[in-house]
C-alpha atoms as a PDB file:
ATOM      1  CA  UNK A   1     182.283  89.771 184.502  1.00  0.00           C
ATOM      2  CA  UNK A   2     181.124  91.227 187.876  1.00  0.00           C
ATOM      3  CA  UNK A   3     178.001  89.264 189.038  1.00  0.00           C
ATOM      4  CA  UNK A   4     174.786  90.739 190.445  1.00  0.00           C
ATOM      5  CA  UNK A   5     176.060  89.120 194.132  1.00  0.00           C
ATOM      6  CA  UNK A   6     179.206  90.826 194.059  1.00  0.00           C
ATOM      7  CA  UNK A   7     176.898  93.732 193.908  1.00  0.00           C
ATOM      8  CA  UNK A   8     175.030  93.427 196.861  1.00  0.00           C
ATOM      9  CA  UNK A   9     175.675  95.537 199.735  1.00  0.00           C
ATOM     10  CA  UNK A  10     176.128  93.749 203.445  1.00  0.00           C
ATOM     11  CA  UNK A  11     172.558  94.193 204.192  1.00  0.00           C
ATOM     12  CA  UNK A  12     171.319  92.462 201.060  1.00  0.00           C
ATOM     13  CA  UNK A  13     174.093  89.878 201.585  1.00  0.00           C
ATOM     14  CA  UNK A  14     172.525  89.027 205.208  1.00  0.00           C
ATOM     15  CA  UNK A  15     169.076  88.916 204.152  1.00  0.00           C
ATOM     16  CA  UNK A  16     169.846  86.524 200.824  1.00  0.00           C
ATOM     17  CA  UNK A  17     171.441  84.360 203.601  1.00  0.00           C
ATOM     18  CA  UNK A  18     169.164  84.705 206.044  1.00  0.00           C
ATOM     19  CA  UNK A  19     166.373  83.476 203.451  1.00  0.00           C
ATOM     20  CA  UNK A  20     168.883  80.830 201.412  1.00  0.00           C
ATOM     21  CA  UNK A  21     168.861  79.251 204.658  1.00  0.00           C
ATOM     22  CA  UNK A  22     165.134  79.030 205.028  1.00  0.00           C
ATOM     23  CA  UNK A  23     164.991  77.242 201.865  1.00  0.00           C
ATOM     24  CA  UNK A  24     163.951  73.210 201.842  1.00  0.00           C
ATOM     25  CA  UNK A  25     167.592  71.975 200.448  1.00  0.00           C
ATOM     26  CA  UNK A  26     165.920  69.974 197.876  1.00  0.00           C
ATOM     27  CA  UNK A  27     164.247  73.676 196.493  1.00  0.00           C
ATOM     28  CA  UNK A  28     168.412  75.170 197.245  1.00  0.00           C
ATOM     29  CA  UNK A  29     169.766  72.261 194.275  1.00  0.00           C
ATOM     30  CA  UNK A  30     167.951  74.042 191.754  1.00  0.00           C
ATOM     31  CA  UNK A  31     168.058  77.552 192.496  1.00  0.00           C
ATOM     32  CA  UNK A  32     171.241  80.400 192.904  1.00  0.00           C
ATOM     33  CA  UNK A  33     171.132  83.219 195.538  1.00  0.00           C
ATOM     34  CA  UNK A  34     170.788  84.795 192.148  1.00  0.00           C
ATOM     35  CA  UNK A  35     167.135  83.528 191.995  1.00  0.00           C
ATOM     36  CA  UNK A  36     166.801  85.041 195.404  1.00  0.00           C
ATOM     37  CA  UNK A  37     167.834  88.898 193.805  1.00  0.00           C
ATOM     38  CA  UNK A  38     165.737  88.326 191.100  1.00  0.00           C
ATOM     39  CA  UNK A  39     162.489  87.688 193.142  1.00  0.00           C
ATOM     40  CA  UNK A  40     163.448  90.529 195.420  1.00  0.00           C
ATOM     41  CA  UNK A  41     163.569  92.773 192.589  1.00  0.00           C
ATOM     42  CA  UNK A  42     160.465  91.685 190.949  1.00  0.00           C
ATOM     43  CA  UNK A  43     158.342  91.677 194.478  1.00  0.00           C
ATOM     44  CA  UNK A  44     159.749  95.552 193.910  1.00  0.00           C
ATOM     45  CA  UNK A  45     158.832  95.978 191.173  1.00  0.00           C
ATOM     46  CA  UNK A  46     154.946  94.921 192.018  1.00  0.00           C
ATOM     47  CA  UNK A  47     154.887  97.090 194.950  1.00  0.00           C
ATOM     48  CA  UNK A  48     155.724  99.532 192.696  1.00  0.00           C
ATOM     49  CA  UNK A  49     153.460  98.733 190.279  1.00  0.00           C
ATOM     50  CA  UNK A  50     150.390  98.850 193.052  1.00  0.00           C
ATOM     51  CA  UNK A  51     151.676 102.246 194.453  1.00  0.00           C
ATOM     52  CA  UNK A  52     152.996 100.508 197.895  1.00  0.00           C
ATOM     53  CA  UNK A  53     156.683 101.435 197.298  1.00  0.00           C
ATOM     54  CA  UNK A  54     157.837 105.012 195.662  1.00  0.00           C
ATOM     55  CA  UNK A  55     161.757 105.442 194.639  1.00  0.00           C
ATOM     56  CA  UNK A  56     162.898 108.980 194.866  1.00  0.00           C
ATOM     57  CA  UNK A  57     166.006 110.709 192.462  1.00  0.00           C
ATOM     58  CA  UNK A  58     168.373 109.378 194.487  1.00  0.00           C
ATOM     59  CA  UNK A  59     167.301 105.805 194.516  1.00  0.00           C
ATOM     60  CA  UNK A  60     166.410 105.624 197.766  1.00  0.00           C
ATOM     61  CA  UNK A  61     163.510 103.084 198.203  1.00  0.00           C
ATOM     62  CA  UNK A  62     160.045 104.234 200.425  1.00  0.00           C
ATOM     63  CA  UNK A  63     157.370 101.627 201.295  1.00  0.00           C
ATOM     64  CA  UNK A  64     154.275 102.632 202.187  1.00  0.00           C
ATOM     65  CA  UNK A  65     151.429 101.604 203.941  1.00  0.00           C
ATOM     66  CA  UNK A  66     148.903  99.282 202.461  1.00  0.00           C
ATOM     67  CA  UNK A  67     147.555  95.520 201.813  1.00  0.00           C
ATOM     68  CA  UNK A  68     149.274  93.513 199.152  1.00  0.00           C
ATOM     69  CA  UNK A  69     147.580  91.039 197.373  1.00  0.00           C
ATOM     70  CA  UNK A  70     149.708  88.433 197.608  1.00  0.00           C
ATOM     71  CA  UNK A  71     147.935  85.946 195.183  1.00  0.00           C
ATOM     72  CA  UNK A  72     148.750  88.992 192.470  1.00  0.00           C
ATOM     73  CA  UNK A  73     152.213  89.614 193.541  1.00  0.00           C
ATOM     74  CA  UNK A  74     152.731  85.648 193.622  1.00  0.00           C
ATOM     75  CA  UNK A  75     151.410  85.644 189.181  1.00  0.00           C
ATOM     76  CA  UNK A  76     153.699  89.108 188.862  1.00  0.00           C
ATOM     77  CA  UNK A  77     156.491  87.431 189.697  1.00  0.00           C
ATOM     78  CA  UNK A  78     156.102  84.123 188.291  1.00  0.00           C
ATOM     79  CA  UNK A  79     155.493  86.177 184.769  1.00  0.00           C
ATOM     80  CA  UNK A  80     158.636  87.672 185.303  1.00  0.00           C
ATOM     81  CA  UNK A  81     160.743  84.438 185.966  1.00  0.00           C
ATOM     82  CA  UNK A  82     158.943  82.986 183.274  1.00  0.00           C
ATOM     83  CA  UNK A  83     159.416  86.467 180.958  1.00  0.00           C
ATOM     84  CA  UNK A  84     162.901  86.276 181.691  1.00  0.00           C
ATOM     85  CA  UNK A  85     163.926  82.640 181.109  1.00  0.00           C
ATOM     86  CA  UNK A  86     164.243  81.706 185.021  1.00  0.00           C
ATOM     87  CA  UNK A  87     163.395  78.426 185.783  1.00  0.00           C
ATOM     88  CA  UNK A  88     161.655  78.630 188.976  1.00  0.00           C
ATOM     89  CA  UNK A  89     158.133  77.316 189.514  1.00  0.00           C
ATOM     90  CA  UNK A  90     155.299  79.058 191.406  1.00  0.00           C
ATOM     91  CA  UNK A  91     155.859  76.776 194.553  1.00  0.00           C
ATOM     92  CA  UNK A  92     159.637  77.848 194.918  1.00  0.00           C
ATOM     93  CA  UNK A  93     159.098  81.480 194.108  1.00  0.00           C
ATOM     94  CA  UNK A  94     155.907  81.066 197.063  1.00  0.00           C
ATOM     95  CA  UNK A  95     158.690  79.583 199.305  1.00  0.00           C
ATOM     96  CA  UNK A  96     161.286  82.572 198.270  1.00  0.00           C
ATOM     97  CA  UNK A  97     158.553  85.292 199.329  1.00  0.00           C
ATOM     98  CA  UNK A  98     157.821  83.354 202.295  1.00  0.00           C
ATOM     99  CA  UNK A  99     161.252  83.552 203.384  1.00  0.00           C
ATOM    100  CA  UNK A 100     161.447  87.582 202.647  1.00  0.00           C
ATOM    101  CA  UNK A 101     158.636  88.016 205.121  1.00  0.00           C
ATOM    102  CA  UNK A 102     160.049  85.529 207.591  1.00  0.00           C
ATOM    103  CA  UNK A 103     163.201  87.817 207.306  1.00  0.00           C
ATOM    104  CA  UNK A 104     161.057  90.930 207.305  1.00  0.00           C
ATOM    105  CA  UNK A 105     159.681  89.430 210.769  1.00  0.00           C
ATOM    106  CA  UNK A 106     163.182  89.333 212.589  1.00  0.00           C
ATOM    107  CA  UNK A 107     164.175  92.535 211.086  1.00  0.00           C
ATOM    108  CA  UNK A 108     161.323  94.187 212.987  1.00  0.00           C
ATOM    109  CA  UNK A 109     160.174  95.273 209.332  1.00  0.00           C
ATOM    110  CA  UNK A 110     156.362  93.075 209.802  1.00  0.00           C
ATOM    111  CA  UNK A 111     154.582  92.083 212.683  1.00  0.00           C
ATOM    112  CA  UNK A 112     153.862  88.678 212.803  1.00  0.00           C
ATOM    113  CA  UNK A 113     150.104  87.541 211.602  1.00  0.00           C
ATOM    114  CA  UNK A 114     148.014  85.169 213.760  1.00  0.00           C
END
């Protein structure tokens, strides 16, 4: 059986890394770089959902401009760990979408807040 992580391409590989990494170890004994996909997707999915990311035909991904709420994103995707059986609670999803913008910081991809 071929596992979502042997899907990944090298870019997704670096940033589940990058963010494992940023991870308190005691959170990392609980969780799989699996958990890491799934929150990805789902933070996708909401940005979808709000109208802040469109997906054309070909897959190809487009954010766009515009304020998430991230108290709203942070219940979306605790729903959907919780819809689909993942046991992760709202503190180590917080610290996984913490660790995406952190990421999203060194890519050049936010600016940092003050």
């Amino acid at each position: 059986m071929i596992s979502e992580e042997q899907l990944m391409s090298e870019d997704e590989r670096k940033q589940v890394e990058f963010m494992w990494n940023l991870l308190p170890e005691q959170d990392r004994k609980s969780m799989q770089p699996s958990d890491l996909l799934f929150v990805l997707d789902a933070m996708d999915d909401y940005l979808e959902e709000a109208g802040l990311l469109e997906v054309n035909e070909d897959g190809e991904v487009t954010y766009l401009d515009g304020d998430v709420d991230e108290t709203a994103e942070l219940a979306y995707v605790s729903q959907a760990a919780k819809d689909a059986h993942i046991s992760l609670s709202g503190e180590q999803i917080q610290l996984i979408m913490d660790a995406e913008v952190q990421y999203g910081i060194q890519q050049g991809y936010y600016e940092e807040e003050d």
